[in-house]
C-alpha atoms as a PDB file:
ATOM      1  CA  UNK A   1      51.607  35.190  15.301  1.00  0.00           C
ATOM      2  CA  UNK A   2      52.634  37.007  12.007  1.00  0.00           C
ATOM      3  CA  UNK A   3      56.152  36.005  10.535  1.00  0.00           C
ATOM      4  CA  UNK A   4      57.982  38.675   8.706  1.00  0.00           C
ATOM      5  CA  UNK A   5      56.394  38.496   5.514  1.00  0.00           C
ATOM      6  CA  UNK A   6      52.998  39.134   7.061  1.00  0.00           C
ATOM      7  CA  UNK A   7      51.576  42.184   8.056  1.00  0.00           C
ATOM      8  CA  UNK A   8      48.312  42.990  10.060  1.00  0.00           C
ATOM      9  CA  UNK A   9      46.267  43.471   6.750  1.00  0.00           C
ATOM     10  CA  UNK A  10      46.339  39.789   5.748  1.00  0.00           C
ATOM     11  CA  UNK A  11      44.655  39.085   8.575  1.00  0.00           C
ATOM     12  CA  UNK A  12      40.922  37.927   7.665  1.00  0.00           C
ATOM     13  CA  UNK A  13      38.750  40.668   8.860  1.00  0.00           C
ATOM     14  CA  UNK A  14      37.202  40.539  12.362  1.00  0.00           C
ATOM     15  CA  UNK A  15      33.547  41.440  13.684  1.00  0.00           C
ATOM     16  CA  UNK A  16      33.603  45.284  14.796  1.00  0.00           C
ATOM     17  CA  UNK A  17      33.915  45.588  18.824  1.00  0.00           C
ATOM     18  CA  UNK A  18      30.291  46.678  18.582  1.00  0.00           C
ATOM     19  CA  UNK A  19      29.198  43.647  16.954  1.00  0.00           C
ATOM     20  CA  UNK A  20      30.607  41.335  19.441  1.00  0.00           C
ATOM     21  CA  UNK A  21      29.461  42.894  22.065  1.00  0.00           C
ATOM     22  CA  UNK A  22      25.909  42.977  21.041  1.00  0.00           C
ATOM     23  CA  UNK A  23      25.421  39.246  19.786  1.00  0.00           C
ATOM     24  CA  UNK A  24      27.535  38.290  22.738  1.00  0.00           C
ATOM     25  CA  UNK A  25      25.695  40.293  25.605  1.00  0.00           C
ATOM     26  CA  UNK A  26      22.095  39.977  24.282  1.00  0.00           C
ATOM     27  CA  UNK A  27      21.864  43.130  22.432  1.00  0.00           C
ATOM     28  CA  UNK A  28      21.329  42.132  19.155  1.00  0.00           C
ATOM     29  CA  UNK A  29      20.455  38.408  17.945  1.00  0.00           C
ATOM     30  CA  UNK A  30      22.767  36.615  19.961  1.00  0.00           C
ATOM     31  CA  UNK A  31      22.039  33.817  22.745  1.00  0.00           C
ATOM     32  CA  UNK A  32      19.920  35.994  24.564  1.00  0.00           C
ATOM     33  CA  UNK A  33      21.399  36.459  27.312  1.00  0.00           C
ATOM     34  CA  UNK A  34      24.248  38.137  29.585  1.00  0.00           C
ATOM     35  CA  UNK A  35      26.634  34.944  29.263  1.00  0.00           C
ATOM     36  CA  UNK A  36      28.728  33.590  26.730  1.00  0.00           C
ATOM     37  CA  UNK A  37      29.289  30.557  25.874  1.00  0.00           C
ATOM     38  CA  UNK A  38      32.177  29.647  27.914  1.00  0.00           C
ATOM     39  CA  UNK A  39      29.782  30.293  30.745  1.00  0.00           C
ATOM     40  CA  UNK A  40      31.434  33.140  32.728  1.00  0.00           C
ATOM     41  CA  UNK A  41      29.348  35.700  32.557  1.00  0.00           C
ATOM     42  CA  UNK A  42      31.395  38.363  31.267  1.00  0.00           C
ATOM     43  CA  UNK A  43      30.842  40.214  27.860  1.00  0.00           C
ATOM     44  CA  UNK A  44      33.799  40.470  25.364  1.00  0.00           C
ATOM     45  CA  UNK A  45      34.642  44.099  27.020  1.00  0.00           C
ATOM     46  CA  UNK A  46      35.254  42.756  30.094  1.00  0.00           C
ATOM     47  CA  UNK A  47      37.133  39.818  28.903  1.00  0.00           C
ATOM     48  CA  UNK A  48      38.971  42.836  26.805  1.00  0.00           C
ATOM     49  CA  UNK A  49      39.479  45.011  30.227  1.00  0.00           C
ATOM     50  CA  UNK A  50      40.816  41.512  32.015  1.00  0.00           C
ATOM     51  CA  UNK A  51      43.106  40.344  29.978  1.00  0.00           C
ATOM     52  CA  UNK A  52      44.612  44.190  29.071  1.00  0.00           C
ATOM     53  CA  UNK A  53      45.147  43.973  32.925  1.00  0.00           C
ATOM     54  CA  UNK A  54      46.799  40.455  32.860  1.00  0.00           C
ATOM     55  CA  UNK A  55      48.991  41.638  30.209  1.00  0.00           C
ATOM     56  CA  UNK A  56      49.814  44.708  32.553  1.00  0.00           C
ATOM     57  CA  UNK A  57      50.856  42.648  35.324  1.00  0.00           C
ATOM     58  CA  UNK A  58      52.397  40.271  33.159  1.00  0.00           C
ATOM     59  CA  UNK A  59      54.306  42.860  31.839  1.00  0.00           C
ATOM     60  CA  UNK A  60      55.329  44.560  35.303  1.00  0.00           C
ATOM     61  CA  UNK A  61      57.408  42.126  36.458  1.00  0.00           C
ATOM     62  CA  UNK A  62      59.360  42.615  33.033  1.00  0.00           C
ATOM     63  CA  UNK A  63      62.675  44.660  32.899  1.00  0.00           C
ATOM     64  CA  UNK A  64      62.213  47.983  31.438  1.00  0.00           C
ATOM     65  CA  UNK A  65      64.511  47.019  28.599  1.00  0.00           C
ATOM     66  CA  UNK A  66      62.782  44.104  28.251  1.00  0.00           C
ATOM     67  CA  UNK A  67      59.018  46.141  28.047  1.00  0.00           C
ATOM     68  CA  UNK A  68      60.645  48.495  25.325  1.00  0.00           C
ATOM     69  CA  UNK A  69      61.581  45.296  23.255  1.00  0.00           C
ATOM     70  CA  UNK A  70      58.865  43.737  23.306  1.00  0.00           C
ATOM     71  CA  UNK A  71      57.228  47.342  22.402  1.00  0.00           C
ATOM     72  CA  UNK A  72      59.270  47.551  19.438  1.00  0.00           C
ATOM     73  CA  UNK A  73      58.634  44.015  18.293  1.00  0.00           C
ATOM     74  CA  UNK A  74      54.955  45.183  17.168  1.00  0.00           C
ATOM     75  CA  UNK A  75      54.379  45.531  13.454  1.00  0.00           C
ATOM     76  CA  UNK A  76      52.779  48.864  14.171  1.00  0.00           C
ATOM     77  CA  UNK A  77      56.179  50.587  16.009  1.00  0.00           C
ATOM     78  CA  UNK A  78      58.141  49.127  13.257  1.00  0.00           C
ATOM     79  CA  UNK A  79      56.242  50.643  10.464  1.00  0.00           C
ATOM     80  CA  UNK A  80      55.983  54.551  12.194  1.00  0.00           C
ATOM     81  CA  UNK A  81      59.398  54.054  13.066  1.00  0.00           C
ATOM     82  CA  UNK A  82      60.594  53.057   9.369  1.00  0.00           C
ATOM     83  CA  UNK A  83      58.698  56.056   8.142  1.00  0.00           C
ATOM     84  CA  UNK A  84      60.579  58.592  10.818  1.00  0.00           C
ATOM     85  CA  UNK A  85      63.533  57.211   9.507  1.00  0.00           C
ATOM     86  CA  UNK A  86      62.975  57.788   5.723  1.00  0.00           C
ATOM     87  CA  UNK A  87      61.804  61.498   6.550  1.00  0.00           C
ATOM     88  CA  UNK A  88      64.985  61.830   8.900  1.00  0.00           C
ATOM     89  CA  UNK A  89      67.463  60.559   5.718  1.00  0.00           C
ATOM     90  CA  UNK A  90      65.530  62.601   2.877  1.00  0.00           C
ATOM     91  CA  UNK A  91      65.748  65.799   5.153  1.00  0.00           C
ATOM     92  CA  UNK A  92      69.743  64.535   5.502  1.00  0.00           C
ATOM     93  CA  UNK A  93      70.142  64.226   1.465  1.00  0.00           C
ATOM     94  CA  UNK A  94      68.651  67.400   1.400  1.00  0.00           C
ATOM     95  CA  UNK A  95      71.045  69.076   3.891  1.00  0.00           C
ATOM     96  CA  UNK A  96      73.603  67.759   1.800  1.00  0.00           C
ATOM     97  CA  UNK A  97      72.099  68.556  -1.553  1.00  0.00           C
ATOM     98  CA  UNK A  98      72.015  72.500  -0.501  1.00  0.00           C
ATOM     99  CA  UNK A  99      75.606  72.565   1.454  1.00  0.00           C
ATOM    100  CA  UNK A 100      76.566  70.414  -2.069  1.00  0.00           C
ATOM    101  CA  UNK A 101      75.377  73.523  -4.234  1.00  0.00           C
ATOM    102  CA  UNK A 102      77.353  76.320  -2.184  1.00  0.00           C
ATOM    103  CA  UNK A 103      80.656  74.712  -2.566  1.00  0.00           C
ATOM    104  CA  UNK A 104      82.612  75.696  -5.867  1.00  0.00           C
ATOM    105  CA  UNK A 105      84.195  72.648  -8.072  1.00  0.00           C
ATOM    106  CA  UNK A 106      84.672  71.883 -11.300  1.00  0.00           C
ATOM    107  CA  UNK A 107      83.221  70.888 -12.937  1.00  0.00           C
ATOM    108  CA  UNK A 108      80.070  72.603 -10.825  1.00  0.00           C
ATOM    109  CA  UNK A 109      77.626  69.604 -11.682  1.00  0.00           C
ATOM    110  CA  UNK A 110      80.156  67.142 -10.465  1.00  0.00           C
ATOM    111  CA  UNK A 111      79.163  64.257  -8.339  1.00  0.00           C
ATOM    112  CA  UNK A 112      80.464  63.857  -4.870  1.00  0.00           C
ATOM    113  CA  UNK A 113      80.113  61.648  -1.785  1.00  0.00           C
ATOM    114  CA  UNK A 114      78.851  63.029   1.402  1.00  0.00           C
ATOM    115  CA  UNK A 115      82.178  63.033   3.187  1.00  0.00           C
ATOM    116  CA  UNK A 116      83.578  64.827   0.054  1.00  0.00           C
ATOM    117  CA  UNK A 117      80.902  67.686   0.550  1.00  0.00           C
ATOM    118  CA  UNK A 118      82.005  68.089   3.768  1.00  0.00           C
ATOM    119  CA  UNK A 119      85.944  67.791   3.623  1.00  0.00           C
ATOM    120  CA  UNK A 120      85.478  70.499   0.442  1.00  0.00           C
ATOM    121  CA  UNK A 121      82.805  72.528   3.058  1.00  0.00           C
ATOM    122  CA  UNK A 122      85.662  72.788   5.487  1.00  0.00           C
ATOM    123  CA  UNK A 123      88.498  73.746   3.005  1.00  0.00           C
ATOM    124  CA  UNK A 124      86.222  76.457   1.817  1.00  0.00           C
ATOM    125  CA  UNK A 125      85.207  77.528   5.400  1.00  0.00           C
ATOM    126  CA  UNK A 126      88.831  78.151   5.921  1.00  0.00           C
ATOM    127  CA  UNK A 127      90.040  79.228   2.238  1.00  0.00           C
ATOM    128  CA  UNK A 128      86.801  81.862   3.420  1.00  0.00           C
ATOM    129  CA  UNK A 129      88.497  82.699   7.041  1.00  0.00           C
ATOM    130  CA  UNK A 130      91.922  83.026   5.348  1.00  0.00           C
ATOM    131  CA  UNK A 131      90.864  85.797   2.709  1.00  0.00           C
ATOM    132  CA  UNK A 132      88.664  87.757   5.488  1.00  0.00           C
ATOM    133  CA  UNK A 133      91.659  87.673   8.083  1.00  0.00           C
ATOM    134  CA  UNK A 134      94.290  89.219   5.209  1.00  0.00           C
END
């Protein structure tokens, strides 16, 4: 189990699938033959195919809230999902950045908050209105 400090990549590296499933299943230098050494019989991909079908079962008994935690516990969704959410905030800057530079202030280079761009947006929507209407 990783704590929150680790990530997937300090993990020591693992034999490829391939590899295990040659020196396991007597394709490659190996024992020889079709068992492994716990005896059953089964090569790693069937061990793979069992226990993705215990952890199916195991998981359909589960909630659906309770499947889309444990979903989002895994490094991986946390990572894709950190990275939507910095495009989805730099894309929001930028929204801001543009409305920012059609609003007239002075001094024009003048710094202001988001919810200052948009209370000034509005006054100048409606300052806009007001001369168009007269």
């Amino acid at each position: 189990m990783l704590n929150s400090e680790q990530t997937e990549l300090d993990l020591p590296p693992a034999h490829s699938e391939a590899e295990s499933v040659f020196s396991d299943c007597g394709g490659g230098g190996g024992s020889g033959g079709t068992e492994d050494s716990a005896g059953t019989g089964l090569c790693p991909q069937s061990r793979v195919a069992e226990a993705g079908e215990a952890v199916k079962k195991e998981l359909q008994h589960l909630s659906r809230e309770e499947r889309r935690r444990r979903r989002r516990a895994t490094a991986k969704y946390r990572t894709a999902h950190a990275t939507r959410e910095r495009i989805r905030v730099e894309a929001f800057n930028m929204a801001f950045a543009e409305l920012r530079k059609l609003l007239p202030t002075l001094p024009p280079d003048k710094k202001l908050s988001k919810i200052e761009i948009l209370r000034l947006a509005i006054c100048y929507i409606s300052y806009l209105n007001h001369v168009l209407d007269v």
